[in-house]
PDB file of N, CA and C in Angstrom:
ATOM      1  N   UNK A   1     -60.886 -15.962 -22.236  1.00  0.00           N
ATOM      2  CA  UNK A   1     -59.693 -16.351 -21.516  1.00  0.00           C
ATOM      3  C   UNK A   1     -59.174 -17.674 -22.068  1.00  0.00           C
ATOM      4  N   UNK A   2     -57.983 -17.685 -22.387  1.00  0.00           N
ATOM      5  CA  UNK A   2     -57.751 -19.211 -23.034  1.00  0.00           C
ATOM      6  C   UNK A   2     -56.818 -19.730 -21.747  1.00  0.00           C
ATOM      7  N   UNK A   3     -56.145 -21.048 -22.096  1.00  0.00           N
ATOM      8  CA  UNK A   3     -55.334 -21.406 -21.308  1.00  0.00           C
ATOM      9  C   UNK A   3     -54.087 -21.058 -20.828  1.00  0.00           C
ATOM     10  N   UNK A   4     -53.293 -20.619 -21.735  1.00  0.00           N
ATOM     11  CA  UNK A   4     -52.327 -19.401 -21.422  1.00  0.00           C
ATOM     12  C   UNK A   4     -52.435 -18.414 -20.280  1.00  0.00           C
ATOM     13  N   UNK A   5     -53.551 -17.756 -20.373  1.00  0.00           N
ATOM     14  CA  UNK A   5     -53.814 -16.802 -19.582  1.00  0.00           C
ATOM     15  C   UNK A   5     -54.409 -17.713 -17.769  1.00  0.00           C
ATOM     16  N   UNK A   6     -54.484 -18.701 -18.156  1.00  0.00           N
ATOM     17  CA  UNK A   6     -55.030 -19.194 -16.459  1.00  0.00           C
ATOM     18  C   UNK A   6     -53.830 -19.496 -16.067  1.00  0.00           C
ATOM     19  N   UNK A   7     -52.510 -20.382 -16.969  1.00  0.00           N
ATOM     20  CA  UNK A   7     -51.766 -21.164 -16.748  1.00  0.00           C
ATOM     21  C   UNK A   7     -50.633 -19.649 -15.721  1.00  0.00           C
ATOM     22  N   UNK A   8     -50.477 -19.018 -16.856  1.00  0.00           N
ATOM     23  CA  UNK A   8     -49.656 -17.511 -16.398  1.00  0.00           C
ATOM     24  C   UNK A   8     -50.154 -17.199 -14.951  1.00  0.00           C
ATOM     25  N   UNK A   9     -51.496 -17.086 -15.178  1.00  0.00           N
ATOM     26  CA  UNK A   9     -51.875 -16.369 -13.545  1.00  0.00           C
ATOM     27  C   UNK A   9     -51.640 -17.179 -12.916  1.00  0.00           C
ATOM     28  N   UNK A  10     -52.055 -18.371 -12.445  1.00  0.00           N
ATOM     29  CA  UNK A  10     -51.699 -19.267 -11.498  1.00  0.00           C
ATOM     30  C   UNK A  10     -50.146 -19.705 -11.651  1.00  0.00           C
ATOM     31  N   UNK A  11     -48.764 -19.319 -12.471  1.00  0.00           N
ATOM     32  CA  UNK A  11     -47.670 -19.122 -12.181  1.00  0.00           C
ATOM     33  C   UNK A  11     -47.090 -18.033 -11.235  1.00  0.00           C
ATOM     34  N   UNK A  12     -48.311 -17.105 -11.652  1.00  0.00           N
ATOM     35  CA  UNK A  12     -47.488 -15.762 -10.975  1.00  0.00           C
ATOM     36  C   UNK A  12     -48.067 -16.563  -9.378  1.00  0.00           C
ATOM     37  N   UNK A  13     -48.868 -16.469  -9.036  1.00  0.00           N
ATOM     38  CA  UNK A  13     -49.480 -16.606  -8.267  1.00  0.00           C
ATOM     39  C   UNK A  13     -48.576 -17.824  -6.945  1.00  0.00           C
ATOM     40  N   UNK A  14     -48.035 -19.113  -7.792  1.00  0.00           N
ATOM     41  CA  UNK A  14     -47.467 -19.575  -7.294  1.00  0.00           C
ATOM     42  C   UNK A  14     -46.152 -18.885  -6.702  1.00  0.00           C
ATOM     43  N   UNK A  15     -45.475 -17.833  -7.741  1.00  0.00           N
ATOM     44  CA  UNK A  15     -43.831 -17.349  -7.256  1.00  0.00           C
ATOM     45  C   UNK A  15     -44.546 -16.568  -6.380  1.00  0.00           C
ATOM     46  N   UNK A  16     -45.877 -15.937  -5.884  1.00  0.00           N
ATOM     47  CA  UNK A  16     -45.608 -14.765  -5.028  1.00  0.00           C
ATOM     48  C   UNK A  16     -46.215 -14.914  -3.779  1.00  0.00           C
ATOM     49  N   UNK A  17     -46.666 -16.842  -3.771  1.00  0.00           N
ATOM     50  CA  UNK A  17     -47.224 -17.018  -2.446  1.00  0.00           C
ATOM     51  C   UNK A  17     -45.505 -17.912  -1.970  1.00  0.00           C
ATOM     52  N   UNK A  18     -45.026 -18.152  -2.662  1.00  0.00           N
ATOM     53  CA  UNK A  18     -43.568 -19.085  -2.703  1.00  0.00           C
ATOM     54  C   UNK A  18     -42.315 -18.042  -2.310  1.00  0.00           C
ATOM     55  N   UNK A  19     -42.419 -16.917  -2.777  1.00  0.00           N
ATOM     56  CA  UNK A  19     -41.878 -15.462  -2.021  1.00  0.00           C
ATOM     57  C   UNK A  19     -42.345 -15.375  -1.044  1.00  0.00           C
ATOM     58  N   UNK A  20     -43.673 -15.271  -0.384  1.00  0.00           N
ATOM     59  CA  UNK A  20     -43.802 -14.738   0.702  1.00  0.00           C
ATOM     60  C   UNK A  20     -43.498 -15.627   1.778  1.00  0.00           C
ATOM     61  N   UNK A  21     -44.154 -17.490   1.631  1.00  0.00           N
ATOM     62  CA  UNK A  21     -43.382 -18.187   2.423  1.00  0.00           C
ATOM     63  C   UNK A  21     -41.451 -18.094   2.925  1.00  0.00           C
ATOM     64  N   UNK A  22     -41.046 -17.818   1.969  1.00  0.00           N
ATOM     65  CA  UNK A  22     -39.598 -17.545   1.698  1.00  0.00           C
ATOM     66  C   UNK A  22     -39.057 -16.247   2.441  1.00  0.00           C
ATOM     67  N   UNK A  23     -39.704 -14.958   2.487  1.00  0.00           N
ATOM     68  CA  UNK A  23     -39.622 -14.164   3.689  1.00  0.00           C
ATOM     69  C   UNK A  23     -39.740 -14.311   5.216  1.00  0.00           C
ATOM     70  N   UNK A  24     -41.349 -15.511   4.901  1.00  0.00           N
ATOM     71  CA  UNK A  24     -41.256 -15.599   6.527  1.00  0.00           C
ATOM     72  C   UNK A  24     -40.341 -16.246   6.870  1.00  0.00           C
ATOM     73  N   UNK A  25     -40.203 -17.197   6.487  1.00  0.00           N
ATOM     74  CA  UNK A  25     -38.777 -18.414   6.661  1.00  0.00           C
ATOM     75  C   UNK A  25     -37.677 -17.260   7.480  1.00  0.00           C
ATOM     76  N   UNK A  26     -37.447 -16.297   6.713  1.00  0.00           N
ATOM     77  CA  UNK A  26     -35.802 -15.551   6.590  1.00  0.00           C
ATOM     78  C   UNK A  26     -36.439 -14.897   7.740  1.00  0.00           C
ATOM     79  N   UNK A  27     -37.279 -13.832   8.228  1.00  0.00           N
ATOM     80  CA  UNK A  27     -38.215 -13.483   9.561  1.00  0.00           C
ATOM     81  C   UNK A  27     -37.748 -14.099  10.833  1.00  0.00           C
ATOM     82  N   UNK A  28     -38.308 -15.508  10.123  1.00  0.00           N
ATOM     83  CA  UNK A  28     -38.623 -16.182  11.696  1.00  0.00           C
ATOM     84  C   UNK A  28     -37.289 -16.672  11.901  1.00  0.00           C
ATOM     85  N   UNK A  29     -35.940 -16.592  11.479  1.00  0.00           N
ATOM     86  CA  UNK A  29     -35.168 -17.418  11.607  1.00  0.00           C
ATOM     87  C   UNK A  29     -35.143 -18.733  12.461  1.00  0.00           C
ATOM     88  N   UNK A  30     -33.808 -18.936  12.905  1.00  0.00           N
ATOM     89  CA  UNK A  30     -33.473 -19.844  13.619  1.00  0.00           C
ATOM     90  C   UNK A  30     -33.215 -21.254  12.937  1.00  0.00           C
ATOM     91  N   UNK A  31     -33.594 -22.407  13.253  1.00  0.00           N
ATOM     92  CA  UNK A  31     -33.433 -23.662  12.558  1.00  0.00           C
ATOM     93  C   UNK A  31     -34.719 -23.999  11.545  1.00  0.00           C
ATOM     94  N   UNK A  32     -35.958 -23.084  11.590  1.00  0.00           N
ATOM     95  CA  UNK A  32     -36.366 -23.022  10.617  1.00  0.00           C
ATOM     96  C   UNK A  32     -36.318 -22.400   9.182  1.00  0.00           C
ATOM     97  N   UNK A  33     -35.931 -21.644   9.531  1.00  0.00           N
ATOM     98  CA  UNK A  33     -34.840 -20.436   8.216  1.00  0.00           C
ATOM     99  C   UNK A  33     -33.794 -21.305   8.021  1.00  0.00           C
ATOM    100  N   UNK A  34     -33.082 -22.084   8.946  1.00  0.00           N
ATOM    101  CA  UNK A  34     -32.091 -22.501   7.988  1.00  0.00           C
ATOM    102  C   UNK A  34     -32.220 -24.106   7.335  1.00  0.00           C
ATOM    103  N   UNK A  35     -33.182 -24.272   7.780  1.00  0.00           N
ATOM    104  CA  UNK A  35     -33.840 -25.491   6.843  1.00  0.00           C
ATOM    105  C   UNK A  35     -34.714 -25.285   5.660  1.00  0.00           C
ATOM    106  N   UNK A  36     -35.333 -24.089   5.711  1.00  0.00           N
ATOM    107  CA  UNK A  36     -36.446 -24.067   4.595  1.00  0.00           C
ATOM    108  C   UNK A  36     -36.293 -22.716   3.814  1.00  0.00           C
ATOM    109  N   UNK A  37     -35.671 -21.855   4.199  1.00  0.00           N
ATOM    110  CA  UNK A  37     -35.305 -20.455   3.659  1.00  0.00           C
ATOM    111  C   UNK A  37     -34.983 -20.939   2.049  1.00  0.00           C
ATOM    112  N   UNK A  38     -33.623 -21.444   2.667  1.00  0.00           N
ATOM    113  CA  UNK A  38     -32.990 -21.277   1.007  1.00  0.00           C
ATOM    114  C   UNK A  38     -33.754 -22.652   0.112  1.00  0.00           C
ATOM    115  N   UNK A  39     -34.142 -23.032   0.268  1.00  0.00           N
ATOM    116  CA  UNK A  39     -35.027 -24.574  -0.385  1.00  0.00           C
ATOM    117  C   UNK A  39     -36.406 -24.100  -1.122  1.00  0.00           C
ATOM    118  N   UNK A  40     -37.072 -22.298  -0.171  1.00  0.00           N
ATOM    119  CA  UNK A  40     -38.294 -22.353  -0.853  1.00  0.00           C
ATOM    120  C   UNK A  40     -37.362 -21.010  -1.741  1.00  0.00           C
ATOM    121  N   UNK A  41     -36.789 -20.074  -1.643  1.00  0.00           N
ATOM    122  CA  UNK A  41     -36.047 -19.384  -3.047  1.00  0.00           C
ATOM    123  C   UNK A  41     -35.707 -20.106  -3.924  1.00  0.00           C
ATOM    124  N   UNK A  42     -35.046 -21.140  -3.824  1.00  0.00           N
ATOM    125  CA  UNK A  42     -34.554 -22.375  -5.064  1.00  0.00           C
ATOM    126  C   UNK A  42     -35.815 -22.355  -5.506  1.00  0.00           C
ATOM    127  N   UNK A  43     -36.996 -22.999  -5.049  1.00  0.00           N
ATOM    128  CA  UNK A  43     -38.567 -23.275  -5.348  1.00  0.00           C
ATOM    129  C   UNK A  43     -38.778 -21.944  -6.177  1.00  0.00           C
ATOM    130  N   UNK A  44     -38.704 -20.758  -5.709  1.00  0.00           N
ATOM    131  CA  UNK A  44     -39.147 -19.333  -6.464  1.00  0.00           C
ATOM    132  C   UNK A  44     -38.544 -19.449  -7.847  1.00  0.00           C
ATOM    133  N   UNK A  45     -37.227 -19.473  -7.917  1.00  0.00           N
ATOM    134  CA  UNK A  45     -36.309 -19.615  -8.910  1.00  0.00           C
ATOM    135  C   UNK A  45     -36.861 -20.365 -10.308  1.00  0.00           C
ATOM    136  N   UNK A  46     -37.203 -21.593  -9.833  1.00  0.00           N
ATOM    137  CA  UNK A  46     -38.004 -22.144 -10.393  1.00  0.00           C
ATOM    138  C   UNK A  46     -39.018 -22.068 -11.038  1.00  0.00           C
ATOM    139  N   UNK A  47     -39.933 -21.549 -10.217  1.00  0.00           N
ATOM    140  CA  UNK A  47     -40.902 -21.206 -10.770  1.00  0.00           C
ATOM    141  C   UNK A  47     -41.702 -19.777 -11.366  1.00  0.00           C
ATOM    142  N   UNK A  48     -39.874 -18.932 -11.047  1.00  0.00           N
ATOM    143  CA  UNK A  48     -40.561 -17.581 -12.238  1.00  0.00           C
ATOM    144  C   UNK A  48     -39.937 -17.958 -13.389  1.00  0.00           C
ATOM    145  N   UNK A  49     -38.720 -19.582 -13.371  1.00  0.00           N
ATOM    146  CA  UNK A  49     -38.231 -19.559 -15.273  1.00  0.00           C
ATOM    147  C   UNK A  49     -39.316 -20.318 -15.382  1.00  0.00           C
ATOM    148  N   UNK A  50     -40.592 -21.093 -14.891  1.00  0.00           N
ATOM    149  CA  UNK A  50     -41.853 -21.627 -15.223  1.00  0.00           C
ATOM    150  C   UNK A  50     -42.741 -20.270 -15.924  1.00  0.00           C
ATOM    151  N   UNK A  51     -43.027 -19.516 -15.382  1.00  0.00           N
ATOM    152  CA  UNK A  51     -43.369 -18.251 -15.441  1.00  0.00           C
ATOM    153  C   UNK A  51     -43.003 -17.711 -16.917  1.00  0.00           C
ATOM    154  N   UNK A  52     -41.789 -17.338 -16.595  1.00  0.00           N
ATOM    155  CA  UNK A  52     -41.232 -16.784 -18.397  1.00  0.00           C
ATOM    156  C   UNK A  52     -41.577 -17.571 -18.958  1.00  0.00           C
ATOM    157  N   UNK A  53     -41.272 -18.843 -18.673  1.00  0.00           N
ATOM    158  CA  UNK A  53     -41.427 -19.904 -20.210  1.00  0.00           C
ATOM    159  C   UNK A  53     -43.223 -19.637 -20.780  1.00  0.00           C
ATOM    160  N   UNK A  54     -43.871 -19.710 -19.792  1.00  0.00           N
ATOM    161  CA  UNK A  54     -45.436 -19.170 -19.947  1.00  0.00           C
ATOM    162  C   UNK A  54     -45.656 -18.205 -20.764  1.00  0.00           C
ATOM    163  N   UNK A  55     -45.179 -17.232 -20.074  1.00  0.00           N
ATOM    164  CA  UNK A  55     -45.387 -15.632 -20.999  1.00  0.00           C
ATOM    165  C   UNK A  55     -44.562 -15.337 -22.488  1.00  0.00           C
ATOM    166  N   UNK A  56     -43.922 -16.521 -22.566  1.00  0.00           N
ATOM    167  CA  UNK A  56     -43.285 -16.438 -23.896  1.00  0.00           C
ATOM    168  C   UNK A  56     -44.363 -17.316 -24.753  1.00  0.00           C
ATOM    169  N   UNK A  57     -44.318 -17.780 -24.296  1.00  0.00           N
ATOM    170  CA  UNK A  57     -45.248 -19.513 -24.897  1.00  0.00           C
ATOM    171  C   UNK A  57     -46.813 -18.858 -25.459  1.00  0.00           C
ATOM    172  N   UNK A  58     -47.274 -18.168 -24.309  1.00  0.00           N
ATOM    173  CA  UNK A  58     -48.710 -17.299 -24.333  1.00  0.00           C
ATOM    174  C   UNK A  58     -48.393 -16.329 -25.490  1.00  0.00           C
ATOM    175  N   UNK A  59     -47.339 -15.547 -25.115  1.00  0.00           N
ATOM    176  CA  UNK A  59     -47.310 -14.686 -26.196  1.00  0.00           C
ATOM    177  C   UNK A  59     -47.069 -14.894 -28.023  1.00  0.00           C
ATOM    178  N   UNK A  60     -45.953 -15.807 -27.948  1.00  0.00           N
ATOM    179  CA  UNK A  60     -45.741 -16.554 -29.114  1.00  0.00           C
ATOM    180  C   UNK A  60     -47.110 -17.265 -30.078  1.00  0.00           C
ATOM    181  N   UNK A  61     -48.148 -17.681 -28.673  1.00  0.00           N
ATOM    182  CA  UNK A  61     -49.318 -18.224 -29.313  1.00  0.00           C
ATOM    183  C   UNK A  61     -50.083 -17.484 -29.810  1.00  0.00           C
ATOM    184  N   UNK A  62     -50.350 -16.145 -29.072  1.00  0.00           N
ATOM    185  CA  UNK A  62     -51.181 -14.958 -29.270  1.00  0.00           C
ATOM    186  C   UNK A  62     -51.233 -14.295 -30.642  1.00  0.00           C
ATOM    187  N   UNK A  63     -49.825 -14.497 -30.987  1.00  0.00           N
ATOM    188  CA  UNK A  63     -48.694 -13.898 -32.085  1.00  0.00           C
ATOM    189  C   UNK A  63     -49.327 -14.688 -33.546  1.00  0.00           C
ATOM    190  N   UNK A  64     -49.173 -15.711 -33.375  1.00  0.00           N
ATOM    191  CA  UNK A  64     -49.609 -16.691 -34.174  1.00  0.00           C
ATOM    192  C   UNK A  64     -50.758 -17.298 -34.500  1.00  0.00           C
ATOM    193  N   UNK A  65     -51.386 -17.092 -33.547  1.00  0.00           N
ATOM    194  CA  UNK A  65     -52.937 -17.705 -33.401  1.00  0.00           C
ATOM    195  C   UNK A  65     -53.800 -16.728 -33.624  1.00  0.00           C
ATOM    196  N   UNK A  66     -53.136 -15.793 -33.001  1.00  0.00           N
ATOM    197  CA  UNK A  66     -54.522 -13.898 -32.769  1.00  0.00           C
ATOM    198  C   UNK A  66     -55.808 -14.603 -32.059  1.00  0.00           C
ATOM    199  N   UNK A  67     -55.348 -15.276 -30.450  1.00  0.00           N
ATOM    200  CA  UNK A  67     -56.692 -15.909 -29.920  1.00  0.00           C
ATOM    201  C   UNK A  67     -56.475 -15.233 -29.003  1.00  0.00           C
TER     202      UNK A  67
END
């Protein structure tokens, strides 16, 4: 396992616990949905172009390195 591969998982990992906060938000509405809803999607947003940039980066290395 190199670093690529931890860095990736623990990206995904971040967008899909950062999604699910982001559902409950939209769920539970009220003044908590409308304080934190759209603030943790911005957060998701974020962090699946963290994500791509990873899986390009990993792959590009893979490509080049053959590790």
């Amino acid at each position: 396992m190199t670093v690529f591969d931890i860095l990736i998982f623990a990206a995904m990992l971040a967008v899909a616990v950062t999604l699910g906060f982001g559902i409950y938000s939209l769920f539970r509405g009220g003044d908590f949905a409308r304080s934190h809803s759209n603030k943790l999607m911005r957060l998701r947003v974020v962090l699946q172009a963290v994500a791509v940039v990873l899986l390009c980066a990993g792959m590009w290395w893979k490509s080049t390195y053959g590790v």
